[in-house]
PDB file of N, CA and C in Angstrom:
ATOM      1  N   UNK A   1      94.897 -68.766 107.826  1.00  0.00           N
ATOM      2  CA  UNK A   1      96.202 -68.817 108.445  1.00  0.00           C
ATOM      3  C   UNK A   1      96.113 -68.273 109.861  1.00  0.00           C
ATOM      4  N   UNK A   2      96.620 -68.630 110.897  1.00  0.00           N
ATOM      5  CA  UNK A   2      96.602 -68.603 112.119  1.00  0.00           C
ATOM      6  C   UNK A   2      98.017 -67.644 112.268  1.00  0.00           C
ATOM      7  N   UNK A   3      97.805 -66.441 113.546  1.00  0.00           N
ATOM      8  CA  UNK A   3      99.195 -65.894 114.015  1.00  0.00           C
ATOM      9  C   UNK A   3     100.224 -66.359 114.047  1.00  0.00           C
ATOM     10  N   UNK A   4     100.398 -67.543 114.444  1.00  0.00           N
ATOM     11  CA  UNK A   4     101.546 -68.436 114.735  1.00  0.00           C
ATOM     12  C   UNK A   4     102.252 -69.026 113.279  1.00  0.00           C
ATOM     13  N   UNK A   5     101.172 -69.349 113.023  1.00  0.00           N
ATOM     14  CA  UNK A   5     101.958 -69.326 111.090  1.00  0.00           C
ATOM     15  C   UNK A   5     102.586 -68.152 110.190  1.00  0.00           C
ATOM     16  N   UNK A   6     101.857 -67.147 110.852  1.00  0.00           N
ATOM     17  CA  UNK A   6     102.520 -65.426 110.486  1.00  0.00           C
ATOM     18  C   UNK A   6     103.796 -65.664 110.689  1.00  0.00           C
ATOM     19  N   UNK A   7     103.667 -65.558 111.933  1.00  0.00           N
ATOM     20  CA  UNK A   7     105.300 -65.418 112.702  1.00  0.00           C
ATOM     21  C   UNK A   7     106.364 -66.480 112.779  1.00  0.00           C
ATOM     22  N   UNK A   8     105.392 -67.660 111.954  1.00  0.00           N
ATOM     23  CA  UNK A   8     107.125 -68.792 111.324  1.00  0.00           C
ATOM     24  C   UNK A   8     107.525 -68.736 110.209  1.00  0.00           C
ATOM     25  N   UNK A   9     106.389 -67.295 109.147  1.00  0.00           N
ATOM     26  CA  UNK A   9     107.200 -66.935 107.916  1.00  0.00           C
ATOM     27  C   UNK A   9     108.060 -66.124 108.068  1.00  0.00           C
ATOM     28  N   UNK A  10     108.437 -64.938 109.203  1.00  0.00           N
ATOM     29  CA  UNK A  10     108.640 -63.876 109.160  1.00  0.00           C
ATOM     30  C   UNK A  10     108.039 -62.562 109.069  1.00  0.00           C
ATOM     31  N   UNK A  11     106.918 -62.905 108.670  1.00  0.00           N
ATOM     32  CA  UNK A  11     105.624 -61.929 108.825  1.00  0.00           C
ATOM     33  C   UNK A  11     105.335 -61.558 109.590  1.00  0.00           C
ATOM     34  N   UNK A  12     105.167 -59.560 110.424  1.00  0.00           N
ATOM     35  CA  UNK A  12     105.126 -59.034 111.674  1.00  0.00           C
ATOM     36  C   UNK A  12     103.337 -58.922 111.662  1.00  0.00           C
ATOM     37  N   UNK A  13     102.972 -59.260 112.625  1.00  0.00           N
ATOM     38  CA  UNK A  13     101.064 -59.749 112.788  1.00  0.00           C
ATOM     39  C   UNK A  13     100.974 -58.219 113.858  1.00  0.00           C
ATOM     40  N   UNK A  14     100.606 -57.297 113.682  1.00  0.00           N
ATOM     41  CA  UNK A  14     100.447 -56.024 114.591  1.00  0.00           C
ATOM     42  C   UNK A  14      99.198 -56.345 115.808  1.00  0.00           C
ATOM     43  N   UNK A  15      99.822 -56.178 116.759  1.00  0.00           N
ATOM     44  CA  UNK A  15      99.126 -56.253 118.112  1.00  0.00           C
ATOM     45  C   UNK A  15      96.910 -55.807 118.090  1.00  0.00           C
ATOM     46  N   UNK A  16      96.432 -56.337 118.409  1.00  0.00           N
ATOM     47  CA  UNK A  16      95.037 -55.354 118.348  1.00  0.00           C
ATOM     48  C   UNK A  16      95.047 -54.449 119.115  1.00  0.00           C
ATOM     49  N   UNK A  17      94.358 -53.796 118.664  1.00  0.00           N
ATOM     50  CA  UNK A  17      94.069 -52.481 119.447  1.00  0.00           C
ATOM     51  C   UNK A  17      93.268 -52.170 120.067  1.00  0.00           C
ATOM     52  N   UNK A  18      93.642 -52.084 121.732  1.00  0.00           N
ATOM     53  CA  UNK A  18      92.672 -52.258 122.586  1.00  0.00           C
ATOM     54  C   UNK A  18      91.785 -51.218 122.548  1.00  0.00           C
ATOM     55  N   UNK A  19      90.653 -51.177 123.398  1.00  0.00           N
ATOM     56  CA  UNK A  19      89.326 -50.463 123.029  1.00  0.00           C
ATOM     57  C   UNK A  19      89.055 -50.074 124.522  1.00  0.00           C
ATOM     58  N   UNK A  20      89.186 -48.268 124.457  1.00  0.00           N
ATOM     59  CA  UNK A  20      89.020 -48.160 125.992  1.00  0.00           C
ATOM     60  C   UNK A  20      87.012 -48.365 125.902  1.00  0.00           C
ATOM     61  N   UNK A  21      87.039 -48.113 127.075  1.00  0.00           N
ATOM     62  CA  UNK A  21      85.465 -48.470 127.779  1.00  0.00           C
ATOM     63  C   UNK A  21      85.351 -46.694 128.323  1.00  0.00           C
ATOM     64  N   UNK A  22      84.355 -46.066 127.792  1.00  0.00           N
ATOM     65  CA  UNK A  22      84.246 -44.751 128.637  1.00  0.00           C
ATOM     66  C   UNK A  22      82.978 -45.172 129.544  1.00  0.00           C
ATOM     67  N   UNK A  23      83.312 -44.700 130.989  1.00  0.00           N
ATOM     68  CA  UNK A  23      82.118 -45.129 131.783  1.00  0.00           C
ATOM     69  C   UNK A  23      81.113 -44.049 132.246  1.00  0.00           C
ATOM     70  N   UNK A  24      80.300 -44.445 131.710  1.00  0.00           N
ATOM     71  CA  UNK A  24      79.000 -43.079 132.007  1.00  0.00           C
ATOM     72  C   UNK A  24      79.094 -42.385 133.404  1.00  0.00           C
ATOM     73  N   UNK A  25      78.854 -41.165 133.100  1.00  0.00           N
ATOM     74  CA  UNK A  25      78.971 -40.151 134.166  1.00  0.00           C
ATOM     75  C   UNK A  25      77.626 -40.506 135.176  1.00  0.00           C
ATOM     76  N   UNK A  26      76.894 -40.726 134.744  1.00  0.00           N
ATOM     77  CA  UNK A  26      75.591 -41.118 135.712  1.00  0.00           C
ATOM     78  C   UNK A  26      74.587 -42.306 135.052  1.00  0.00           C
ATOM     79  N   UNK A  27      74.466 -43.547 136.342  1.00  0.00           N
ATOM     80  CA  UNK A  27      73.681 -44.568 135.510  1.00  0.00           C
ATOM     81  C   UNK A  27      72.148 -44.308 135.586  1.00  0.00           C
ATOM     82  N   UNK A  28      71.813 -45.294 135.115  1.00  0.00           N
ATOM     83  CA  UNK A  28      70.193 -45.078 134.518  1.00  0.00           C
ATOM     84  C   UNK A  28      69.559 -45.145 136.241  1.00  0.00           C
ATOM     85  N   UNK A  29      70.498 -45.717 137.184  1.00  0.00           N
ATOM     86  CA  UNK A  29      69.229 -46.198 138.257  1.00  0.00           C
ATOM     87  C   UNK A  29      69.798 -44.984 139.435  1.00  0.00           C
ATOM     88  N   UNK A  30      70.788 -44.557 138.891  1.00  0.00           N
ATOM     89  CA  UNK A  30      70.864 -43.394 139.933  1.00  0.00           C
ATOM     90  C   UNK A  30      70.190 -41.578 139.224  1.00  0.00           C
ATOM     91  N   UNK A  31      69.022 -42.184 138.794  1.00  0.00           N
ATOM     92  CA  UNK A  31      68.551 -40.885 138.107  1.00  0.00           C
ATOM     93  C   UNK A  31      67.369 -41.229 139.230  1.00  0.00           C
ATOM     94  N   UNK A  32      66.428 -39.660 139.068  1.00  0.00           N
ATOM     95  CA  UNK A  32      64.843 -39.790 139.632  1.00  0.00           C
ATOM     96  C   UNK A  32      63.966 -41.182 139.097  1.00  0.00           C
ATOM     97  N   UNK A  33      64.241 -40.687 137.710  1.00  0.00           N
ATOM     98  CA  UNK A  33      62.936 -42.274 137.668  1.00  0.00           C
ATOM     99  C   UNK A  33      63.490 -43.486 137.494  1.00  0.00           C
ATOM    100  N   UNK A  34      65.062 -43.632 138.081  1.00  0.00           N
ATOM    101  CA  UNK A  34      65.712 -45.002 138.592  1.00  0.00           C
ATOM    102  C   UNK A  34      65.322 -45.325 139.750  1.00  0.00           C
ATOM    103  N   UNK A  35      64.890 -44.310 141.046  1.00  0.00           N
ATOM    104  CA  UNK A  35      64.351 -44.332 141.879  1.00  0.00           C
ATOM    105  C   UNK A  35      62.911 -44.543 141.963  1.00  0.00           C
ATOM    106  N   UNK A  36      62.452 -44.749 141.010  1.00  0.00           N
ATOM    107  CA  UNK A  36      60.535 -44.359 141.160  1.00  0.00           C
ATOM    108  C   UNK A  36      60.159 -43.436 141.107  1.00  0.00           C
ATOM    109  N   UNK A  37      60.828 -42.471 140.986  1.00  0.00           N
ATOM    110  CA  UNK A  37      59.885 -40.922 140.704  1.00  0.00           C
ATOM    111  C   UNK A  37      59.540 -40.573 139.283  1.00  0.00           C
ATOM    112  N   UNK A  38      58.625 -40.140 139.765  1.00  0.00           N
ATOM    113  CA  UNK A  38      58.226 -39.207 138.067  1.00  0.00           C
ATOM    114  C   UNK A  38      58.179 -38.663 137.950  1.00  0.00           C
ATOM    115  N   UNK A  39      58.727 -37.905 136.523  1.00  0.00           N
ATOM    116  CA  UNK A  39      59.040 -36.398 136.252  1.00  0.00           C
ATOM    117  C   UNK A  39      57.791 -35.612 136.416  1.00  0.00           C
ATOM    118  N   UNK A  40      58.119 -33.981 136.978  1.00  0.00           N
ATOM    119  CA  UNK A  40      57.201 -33.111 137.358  1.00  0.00           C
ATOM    120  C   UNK A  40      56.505 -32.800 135.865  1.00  0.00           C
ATOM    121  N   UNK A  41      55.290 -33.296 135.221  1.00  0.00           N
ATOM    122  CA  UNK A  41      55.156 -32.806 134.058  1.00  0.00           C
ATOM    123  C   UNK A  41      54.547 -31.271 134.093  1.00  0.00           C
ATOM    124  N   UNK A  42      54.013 -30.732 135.135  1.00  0.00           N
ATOM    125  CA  UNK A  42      54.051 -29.436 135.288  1.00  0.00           C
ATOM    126  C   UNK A  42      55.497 -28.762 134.989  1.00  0.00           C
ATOM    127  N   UNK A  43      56.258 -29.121 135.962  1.00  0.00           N
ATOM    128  CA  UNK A  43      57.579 -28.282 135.339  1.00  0.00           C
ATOM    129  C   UNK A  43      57.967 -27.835 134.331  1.00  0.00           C
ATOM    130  N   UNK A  44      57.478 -28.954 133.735  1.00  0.00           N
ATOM    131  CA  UNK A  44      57.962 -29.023 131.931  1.00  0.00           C
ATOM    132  C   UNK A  44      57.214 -28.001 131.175  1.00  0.00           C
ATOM    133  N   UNK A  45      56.166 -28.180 131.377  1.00  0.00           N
ATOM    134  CA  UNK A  45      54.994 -26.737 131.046  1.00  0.00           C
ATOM    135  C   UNK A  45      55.478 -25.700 130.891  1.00  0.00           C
ATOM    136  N   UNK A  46      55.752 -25.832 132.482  1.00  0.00           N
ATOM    137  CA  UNK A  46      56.195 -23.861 132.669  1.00  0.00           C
ATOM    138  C   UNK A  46      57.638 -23.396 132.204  1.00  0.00           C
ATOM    139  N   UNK A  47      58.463 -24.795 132.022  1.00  0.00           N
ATOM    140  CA  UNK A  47      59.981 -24.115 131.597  1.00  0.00           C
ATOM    141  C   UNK A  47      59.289 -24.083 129.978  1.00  0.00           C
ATOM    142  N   UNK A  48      58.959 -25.137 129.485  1.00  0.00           N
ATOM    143  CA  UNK A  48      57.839 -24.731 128.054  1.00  0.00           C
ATOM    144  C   UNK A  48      57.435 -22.852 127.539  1.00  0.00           C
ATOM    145  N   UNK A  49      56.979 -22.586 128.382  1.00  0.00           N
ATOM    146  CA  UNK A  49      56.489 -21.477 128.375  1.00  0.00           C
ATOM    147  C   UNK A  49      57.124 -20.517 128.703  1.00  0.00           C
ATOM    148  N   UNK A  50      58.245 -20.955 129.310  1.00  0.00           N
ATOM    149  CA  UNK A  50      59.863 -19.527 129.831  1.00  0.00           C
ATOM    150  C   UNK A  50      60.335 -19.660 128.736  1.00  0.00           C
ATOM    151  N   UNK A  51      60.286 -20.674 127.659  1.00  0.00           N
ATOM    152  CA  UNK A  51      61.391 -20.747 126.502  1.00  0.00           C
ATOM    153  C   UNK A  51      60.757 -20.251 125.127  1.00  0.00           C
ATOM    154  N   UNK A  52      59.664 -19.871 125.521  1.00  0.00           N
ATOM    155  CA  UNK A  52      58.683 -19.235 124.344  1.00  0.00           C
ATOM    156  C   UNK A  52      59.058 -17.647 123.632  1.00  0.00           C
ATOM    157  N   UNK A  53      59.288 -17.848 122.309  1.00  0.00           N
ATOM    158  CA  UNK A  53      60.007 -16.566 121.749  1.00  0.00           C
ATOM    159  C   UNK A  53      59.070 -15.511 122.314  1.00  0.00           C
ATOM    160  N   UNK A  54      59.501 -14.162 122.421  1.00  0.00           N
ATOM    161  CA  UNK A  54      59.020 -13.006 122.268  1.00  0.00           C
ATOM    162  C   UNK A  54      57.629 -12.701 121.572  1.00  0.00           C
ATOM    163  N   UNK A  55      58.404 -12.894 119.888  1.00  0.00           N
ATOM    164  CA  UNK A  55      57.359 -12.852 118.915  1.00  0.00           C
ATOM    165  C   UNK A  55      56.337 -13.539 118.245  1.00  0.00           C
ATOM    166  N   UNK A  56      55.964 -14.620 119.500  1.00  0.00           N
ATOM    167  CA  UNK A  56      55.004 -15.910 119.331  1.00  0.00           C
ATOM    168  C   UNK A  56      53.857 -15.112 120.085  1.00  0.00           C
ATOM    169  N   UNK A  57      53.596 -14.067 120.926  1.00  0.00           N
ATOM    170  CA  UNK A  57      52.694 -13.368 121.698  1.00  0.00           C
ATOM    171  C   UNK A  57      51.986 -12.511 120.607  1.00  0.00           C
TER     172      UNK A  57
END
């Protein structure tokens, strides 16, 4: 049955419900390696090693 046949029985057909769009705070090509860079894998190391418990020494 088609809407239009709804609404020549008397039958109320409820509107759809639109669907917002959330738009990303930052896209993929405005990051460093959207640009061509590559991540410092040193960095990663050493924050690695700042995040190291106490009682792992």
């Amino acid at each position: 049955m088609s809407d239009e046949h709804d609404e020549e029985k008397g039958a109320k057909v409820p509107p759809r419900p639109r669907v917002a769009r959330a738009t990303p705070e930052q896209t993929s090509d405005d990051t460093d390696r959207g640009w061509g860079e590559r991540p410092d894998e040193d960095a990663h190391e050493q924050w690695l090693k700042e995040q190291r418990p106490p009682h792992w020494d």
